[in-house]
C-alpha atoms as a PDB file:
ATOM      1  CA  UNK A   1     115.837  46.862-152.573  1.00  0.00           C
ATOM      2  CA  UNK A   2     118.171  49.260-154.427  1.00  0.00           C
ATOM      3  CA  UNK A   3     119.476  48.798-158.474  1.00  0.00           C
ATOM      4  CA  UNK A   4     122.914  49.380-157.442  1.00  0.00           C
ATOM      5  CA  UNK A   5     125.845  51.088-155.504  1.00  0.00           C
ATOM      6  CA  UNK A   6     124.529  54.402-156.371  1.00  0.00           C
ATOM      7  CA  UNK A   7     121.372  53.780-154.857  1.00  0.00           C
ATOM      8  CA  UNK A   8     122.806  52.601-151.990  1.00  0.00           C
ATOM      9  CA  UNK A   9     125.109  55.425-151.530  1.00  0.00           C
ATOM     10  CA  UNK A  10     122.003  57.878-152.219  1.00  0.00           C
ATOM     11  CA  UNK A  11     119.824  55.967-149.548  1.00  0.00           C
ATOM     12  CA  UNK A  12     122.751  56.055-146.921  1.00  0.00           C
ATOM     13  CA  UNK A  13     126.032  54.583-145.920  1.00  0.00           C
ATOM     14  CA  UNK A  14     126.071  51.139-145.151  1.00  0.00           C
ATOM     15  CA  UNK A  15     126.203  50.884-141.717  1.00  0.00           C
ATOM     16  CA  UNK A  16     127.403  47.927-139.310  1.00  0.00           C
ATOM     17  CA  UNK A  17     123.404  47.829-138.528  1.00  0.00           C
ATOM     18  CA  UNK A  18     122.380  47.552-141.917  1.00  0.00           C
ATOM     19  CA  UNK A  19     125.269  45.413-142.420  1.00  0.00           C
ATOM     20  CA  UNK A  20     123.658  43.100-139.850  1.00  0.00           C
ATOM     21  CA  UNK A  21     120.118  43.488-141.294  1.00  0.00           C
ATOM     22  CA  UNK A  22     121.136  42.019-144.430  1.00  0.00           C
ATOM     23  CA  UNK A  23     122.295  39.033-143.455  1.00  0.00           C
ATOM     24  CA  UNK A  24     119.911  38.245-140.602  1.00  0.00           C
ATOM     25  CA  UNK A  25     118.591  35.571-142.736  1.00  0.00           C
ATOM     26  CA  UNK A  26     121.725  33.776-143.444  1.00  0.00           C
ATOM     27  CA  UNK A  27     123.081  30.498-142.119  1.00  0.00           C
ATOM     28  CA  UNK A  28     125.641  27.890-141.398  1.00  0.00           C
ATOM     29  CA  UNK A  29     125.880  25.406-143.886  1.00  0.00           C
ATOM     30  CA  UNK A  30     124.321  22.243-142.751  1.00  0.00           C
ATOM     31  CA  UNK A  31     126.862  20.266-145.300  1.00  0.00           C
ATOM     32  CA  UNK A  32     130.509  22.193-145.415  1.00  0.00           C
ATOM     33  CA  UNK A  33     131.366  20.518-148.443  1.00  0.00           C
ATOM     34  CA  UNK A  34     128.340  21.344-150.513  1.00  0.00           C
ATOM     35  CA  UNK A  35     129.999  23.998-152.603  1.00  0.00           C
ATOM     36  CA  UNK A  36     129.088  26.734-155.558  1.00  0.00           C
ATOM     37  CA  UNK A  37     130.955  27.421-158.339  1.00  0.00           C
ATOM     38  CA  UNK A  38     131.990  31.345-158.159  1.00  0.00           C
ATOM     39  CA  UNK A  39     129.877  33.440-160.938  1.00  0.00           C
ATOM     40  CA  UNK A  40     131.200  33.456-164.377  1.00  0.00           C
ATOM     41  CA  UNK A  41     132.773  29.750-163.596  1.00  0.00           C
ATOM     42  CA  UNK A  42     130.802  29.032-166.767  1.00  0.00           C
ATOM     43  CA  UNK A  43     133.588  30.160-168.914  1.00  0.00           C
ATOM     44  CA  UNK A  44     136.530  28.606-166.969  1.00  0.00           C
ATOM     45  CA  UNK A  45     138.389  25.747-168.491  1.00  0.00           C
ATOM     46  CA  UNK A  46     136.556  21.988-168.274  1.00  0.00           C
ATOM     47  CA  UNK A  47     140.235  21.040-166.429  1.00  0.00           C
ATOM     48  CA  UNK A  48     139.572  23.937-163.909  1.00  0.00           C
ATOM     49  CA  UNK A  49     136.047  22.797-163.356  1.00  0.00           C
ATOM     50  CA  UNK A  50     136.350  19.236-162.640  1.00  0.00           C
ATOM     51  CA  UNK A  51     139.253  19.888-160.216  1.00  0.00           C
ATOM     52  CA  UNK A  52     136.672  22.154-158.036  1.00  0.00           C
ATOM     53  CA  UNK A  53     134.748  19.297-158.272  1.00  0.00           C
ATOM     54  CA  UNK A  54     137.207  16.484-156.675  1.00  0.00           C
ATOM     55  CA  UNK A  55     137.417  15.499-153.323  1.00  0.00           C
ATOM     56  CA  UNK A  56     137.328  18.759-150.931  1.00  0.00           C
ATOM     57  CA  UNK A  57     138.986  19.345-147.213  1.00  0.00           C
ATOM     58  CA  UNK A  58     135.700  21.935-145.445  1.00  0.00           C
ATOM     59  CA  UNK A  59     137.596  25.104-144.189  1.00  0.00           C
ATOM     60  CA  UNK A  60     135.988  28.460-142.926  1.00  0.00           C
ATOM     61  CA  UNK A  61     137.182  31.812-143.442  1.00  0.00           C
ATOM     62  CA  UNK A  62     136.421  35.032-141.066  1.00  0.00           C
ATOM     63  CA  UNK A  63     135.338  38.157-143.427  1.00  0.00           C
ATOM     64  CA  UNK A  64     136.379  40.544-140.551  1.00  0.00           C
ATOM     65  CA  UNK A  65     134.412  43.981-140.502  1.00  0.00           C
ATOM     66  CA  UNK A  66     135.652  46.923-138.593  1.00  0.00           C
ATOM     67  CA  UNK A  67     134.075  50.444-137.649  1.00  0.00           C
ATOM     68  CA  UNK A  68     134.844  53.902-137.804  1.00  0.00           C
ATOM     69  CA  UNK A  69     132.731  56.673-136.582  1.00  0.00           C
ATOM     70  CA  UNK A  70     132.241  57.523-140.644  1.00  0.00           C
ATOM     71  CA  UNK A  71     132.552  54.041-142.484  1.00  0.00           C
ATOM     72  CA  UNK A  72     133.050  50.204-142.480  1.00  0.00           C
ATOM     73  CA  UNK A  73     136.277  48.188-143.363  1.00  0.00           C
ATOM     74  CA  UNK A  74     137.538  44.904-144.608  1.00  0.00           C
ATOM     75  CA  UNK A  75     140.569  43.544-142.608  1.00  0.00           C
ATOM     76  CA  UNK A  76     142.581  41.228-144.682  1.00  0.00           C
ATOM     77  CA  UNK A  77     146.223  39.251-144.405  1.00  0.00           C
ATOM     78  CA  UNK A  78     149.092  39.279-146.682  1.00  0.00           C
ATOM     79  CA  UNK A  79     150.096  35.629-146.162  1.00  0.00           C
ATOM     80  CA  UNK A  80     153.710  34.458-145.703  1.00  0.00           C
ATOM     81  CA  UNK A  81     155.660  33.937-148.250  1.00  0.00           C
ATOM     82  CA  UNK A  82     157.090  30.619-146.768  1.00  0.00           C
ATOM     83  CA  UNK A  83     153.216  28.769-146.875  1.00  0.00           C
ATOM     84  CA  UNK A  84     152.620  25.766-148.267  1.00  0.00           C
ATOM     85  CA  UNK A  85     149.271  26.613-150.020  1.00  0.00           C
ATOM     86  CA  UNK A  86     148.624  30.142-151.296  1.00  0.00           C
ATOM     87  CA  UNK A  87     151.971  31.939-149.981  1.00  0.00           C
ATOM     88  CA  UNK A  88     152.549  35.208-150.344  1.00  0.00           C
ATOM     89  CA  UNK A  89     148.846  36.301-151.276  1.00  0.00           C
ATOM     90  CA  UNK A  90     145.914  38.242-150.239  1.00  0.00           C
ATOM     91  CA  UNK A  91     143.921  36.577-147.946  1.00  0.00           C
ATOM     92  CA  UNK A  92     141.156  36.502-145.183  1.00  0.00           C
ATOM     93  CA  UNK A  93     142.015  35.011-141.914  1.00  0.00           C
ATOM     94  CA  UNK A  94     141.263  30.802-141.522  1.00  0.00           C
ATOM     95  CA  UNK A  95     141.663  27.610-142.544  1.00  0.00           C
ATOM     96  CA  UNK A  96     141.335  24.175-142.847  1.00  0.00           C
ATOM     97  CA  UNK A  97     138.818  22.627-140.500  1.00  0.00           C
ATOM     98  CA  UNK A  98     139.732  20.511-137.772  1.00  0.00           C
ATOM     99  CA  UNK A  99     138.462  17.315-136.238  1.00  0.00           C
ATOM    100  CA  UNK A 100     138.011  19.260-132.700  1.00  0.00           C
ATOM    101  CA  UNK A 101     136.416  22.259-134.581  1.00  0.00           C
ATOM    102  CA  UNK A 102     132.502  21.937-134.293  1.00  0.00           C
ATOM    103  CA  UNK A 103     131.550  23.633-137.222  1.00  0.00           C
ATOM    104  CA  UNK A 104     133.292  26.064-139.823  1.00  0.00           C
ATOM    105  CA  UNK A 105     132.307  28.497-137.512  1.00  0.00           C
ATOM    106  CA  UNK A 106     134.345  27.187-134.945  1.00  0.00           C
ATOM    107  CA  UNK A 107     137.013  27.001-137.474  1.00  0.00           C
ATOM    108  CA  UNK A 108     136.940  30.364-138.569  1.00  0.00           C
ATOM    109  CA  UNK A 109     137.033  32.450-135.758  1.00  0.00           C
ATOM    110  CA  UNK A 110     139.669  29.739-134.516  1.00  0.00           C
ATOM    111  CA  UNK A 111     142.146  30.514-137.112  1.00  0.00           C
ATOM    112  CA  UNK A 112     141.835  34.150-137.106  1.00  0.00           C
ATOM    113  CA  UNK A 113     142.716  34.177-133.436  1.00  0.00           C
ATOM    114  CA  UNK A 114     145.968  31.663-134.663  1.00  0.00           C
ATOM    115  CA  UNK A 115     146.875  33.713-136.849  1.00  0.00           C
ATOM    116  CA  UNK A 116     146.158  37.190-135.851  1.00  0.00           C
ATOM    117  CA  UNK A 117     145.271  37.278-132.621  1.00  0.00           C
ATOM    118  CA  UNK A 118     141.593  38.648-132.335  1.00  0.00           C
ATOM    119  CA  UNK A 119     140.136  36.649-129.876  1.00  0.00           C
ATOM    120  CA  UNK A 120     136.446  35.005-130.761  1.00  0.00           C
ATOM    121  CA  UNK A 121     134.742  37.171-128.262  1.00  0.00           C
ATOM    122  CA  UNK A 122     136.014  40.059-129.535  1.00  0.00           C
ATOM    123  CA  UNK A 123     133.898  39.121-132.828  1.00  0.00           C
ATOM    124  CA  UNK A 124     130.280  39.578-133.226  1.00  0.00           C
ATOM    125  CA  UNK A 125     129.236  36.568-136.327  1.00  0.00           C
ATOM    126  CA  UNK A 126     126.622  38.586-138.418  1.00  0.00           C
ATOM    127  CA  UNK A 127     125.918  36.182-141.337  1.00  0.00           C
ATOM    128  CA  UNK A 128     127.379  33.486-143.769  1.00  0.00           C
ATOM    129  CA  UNK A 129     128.121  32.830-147.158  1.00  0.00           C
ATOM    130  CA  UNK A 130     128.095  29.748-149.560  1.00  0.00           C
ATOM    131  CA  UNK A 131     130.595  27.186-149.395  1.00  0.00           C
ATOM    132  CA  UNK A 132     133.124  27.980-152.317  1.00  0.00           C
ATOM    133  CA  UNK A 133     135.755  25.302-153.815  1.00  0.00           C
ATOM    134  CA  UNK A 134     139.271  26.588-154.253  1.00  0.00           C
ATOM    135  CA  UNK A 135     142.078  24.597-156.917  1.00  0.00           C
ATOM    136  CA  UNK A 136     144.141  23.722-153.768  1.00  0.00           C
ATOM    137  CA  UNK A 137     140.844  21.210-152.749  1.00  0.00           C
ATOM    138  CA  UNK A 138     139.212  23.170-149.834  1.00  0.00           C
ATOM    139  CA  UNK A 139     135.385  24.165-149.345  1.00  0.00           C
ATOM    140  CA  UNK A 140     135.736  27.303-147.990  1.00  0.00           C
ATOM    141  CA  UNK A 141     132.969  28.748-145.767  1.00  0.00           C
ATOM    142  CA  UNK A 142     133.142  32.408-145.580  1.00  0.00           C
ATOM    143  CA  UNK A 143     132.070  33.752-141.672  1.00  0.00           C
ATOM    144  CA  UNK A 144     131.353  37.559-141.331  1.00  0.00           C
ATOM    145  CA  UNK A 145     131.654  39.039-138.235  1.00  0.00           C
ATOM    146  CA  UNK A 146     131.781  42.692-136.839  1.00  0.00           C
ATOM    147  CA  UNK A 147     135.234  43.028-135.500  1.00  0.00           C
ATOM    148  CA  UNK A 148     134.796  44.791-131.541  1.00  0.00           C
ATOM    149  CA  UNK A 149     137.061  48.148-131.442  1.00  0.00           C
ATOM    150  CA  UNK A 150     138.229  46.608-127.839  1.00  0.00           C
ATOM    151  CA  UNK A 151     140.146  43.740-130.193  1.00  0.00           C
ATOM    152  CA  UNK A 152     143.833  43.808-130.525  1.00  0.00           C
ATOM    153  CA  UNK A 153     146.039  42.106-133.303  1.00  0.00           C
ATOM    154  CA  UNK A 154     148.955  39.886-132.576  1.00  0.00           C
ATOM    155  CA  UNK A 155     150.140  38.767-135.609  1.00  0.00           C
ATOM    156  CA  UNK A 156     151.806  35.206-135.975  1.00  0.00           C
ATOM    157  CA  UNK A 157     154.679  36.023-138.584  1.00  0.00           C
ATOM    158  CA  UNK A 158     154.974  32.404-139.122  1.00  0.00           C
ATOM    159  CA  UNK A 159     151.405  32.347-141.192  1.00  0.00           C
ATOM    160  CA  UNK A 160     150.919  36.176-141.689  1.00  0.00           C
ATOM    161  CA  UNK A 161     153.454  38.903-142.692  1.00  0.00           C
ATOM    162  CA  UNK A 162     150.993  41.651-142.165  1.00  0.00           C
ATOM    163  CA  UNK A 163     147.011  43.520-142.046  1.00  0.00           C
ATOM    164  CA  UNK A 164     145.804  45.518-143.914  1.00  0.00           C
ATOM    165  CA  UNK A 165     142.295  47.162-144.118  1.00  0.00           C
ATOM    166  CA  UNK A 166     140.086  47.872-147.601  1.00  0.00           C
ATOM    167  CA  UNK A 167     136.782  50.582-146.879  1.00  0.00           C
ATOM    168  CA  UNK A 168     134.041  48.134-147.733  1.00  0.00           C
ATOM    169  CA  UNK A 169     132.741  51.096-150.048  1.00  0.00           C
ATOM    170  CA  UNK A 170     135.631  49.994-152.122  1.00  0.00           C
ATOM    171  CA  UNK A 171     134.699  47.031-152.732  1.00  0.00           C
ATOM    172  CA  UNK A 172     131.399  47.694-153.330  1.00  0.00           C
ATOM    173  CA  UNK A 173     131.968  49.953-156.361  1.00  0.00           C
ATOM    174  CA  UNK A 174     132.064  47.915-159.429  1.00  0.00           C
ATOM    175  CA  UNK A 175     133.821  50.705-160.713  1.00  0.00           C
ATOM    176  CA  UNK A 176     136.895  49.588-158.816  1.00  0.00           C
ATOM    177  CA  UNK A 177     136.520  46.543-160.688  1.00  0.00           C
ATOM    178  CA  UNK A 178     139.836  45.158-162.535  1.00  0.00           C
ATOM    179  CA  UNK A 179     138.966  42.592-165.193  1.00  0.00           C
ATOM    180  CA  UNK A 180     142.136  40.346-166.232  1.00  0.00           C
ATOM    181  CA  UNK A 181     142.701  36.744-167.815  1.00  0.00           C
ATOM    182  CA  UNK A 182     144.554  34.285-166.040  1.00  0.00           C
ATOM    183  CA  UNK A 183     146.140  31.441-167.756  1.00  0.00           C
ATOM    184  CA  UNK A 184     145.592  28.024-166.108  1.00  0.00           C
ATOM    185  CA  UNK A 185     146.823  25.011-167.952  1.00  0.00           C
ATOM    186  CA  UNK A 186     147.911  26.529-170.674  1.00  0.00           C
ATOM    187  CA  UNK A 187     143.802  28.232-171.462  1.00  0.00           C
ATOM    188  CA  UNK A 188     142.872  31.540-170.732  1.00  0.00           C
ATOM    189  CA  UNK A 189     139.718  32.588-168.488  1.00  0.00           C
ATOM    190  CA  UNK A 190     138.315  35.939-167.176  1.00  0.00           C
ATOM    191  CA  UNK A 191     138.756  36.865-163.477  1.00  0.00           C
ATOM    192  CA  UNK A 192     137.926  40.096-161.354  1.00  0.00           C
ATOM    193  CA  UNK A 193     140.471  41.568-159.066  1.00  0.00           C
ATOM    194  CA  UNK A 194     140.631  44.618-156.815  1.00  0.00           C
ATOM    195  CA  UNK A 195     143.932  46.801-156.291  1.00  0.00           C
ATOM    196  CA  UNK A 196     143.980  49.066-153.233  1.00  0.00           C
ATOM    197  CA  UNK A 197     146.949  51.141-152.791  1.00  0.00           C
ATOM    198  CA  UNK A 198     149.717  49.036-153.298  1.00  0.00           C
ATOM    199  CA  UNK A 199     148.030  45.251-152.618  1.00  0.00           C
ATOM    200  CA  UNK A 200     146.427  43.455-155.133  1.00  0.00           C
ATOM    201  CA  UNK A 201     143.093  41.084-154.148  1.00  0.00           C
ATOM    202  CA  UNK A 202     142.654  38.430-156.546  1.00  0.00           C
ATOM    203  CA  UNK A 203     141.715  34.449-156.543  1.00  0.00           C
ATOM    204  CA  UNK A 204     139.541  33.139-154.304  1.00  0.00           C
ATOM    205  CA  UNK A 205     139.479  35.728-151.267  1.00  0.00           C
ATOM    206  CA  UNK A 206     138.276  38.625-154.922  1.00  0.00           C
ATOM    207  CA  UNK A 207     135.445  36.171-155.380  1.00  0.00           C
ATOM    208  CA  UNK A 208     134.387  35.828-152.015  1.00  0.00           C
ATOM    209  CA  UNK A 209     134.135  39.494-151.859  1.00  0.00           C
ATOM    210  CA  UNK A 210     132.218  39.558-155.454  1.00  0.00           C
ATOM    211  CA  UNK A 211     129.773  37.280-153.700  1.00  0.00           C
ATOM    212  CA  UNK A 212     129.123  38.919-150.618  1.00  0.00           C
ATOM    213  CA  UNK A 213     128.725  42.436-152.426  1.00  0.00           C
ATOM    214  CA  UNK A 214     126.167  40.538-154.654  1.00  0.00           C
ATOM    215  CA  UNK A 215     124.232  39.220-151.761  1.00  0.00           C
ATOM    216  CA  UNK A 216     124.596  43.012-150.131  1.00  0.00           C
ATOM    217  CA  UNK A 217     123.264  44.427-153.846  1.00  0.00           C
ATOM    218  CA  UNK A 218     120.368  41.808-153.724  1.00  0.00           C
ATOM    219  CA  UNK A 219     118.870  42.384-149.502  1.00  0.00           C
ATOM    220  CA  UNK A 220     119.970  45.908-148.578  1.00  0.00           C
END
């Protein structure tokens, strides 16, 4: 196990194989809806807590890694403005689970073919994270899959404006970092968001990517 990024940059890039390694031992949730808080929920608001912990609608996420020849990369969506639920943000292809879907899985790789056209064949699942609550009342399952270079977008403008890809080593670097406060409710609480070129991750999809780089930190 390495300290930290450093170390991990010393040792060697993080390849798609190592990428794989590390989450070998991860699985599908057995229970969708059995959620955890994201780190540092401690210090939210009461208000902010107990809504997390209302009724929740289980939804998956794909956390789609590409290749290079030198590095890895994090395709995201910026989400249409004219969305019910989270318009206009950063996001990571999915949704809402269905009652045809057979698993968050399912979902997940569903969605991101909806939306953007990468066909479930054309991604290799690699691991899973922890089911996280969002404030619009979903349990989102984050999916990570290796991304094949033979896959080709086709973006449905309805639900996605456009992609856009992040180096993983990026978001990796704590020192990329950006520590705000968001007011909810009229009370303040600490968040982490990432700014890459001219896009700005924040909310849920910032803390799913704070938890996967803490699970990489803690098994590579």
């Amino acid at each position: 196990m390495v300290s930290n990024i450093s170390d991990l940059r010393r040792r060697e890039r993080l390849t798609a194989e190592l990428l794989r390694e590390c989450l070998a031992g991860t699985r599908l949730p057995e229970d969708p809806l059995d959620v955890t808080l994201p780190s540092g929920s401690d210090q939210w608001p009461v208000s902010m807590r107990e809504k997390l912990a209302e009724t929740l609608t289980p939804a998956g996420v794909l956390i789609p890694v590409t290749r290079t020849a030198a590095s890895l990369s994090v395709l995201l969506t910026q989400r249409s403005a004219e969305l019910k639920h989270h318009a206009g943000q950063v996001s990571f292809p999915g949704g809402r689970m269905e009652e045809h879907d057979e698993d968050v899985r399912v979902t997940a790789l569903r969605e991101t073919q909806e939306e953007i056209g990468i066909e479930p064949h054309h991604v290799a699942v690699i691991g899973y994270l922890g089911a996280m609550p969002t404030i619009t009342g979903y349990a989102v399952t984050p999916v990570v899959g290796l991304v094949s270079d033979a896959a080709e977008l086709v973006i449905d403008r309805t639900e996605v404006e456009f992609v856009f890809e992040v180096p993983l080593e990026f978001l990796l670097d704590e020192r990329n970092d950006r520590r705000v406060v968001r007011e909810y409710q009229g009370r303040s609480y600490p968040m982490v968001e990432f700014h890459y070129e001219n896009q700005r991750i924040w909310g849920a999809t910032a803390q799913m990517i704070l938890r996967l780089r803490k699970f990489i930190k803690n098994n590579i």
